[in-house]
Protein backbone atom coordinates (compact mmCIF):
# COMPACT_ATOMS: atom_id res chain seq x y z
CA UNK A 1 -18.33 -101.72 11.69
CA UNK A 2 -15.34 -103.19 12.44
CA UNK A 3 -14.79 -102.86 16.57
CA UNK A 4 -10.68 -101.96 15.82
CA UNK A 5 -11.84 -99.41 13.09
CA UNK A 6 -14.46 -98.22 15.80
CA UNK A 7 -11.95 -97.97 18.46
CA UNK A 8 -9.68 -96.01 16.03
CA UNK A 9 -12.29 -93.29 15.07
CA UNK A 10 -13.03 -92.90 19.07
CA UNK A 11 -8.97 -92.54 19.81
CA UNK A 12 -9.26 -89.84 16.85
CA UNK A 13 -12.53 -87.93 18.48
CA UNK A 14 -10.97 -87.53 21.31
CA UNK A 15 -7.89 -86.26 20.39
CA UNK A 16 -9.38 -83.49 18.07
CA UNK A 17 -11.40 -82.51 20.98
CA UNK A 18 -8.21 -82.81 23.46
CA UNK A 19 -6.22 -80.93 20.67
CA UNK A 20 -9.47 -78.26 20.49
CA UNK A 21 -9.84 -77.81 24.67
CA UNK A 22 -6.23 -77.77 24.90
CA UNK A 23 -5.48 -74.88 22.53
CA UNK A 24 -8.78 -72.75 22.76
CA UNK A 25 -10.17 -73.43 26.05
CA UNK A 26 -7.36 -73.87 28.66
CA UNK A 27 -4.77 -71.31 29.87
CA UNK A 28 -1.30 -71.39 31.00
CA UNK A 29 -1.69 -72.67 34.00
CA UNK A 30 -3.68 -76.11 33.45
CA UNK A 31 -1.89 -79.26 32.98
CA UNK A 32 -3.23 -80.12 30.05
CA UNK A 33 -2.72 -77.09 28.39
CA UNK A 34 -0.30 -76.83 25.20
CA UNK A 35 -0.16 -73.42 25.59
CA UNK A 36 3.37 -71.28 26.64
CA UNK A 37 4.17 -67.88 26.72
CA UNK A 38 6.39 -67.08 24.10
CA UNK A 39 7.28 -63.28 25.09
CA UNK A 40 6.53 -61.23 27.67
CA UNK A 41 6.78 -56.97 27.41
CA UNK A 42 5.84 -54.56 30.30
CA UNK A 43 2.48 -54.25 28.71
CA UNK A 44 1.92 -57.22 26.73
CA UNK A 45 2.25 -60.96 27.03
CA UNK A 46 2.51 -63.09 23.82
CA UNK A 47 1.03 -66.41 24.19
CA UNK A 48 1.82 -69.66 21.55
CA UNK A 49 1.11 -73.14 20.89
CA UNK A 50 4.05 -75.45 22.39
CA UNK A 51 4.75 -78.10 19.62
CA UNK A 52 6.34 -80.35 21.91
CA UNK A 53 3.40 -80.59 24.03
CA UNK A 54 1.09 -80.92 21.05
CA UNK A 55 3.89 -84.00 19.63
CA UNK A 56 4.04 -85.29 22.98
CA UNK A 57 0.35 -85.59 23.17
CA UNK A 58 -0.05 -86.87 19.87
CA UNK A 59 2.39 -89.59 21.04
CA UNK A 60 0.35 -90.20 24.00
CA UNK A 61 -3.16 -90.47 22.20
CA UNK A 62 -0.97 -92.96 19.42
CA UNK A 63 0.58 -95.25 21.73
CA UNK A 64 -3.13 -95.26 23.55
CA UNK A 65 -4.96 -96.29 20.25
CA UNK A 66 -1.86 -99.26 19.91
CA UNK A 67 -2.87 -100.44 23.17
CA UNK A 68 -6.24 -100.61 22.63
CA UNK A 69 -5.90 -102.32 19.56
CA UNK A 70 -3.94 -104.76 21.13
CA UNK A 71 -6.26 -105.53 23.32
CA UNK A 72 -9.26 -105.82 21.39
CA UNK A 73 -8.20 -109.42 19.69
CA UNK A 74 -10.31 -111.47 17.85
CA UNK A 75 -12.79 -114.11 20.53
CA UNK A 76 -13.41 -117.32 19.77
């Protein structure tokens, strides 16, 4: 396989299991979260998916898989 294709598919992994952890398995309060409370009643809190934290880790996780690819050039 082709070691920029590789590095590609790893970037990907790991950001469907950063996107997975992120949404299912975190709360409000970790960092890494992307979720928000969208509305809160007496009773009841309502809590949502934050698109700008999910675009502004997909921009992360993009610019991270440029880097690597620039760095992985061809040895002689």
């Amino acid at each position: 396989m082709n070691r920029k294709m590789g590095i590609a598919l790893i970037v990907f992994v790991f950001y469907v299991i950063w996107l997975y952890l992120a949404i299912y398995e975190s709360s409000i309060e970790h960092w890494w979260s992307v979720n928000e409370i969208k509305q809160t009643t007496a009773d009841s809190v309502q809590i949502g998916v934050s698109f700008i934290k999910v675009l502004g880790g997909t921009i992360l996780f993009v610019v991270s898989a440029f880097i690597f690819h620039l760095l992985t050039g061809k040895r002689s």
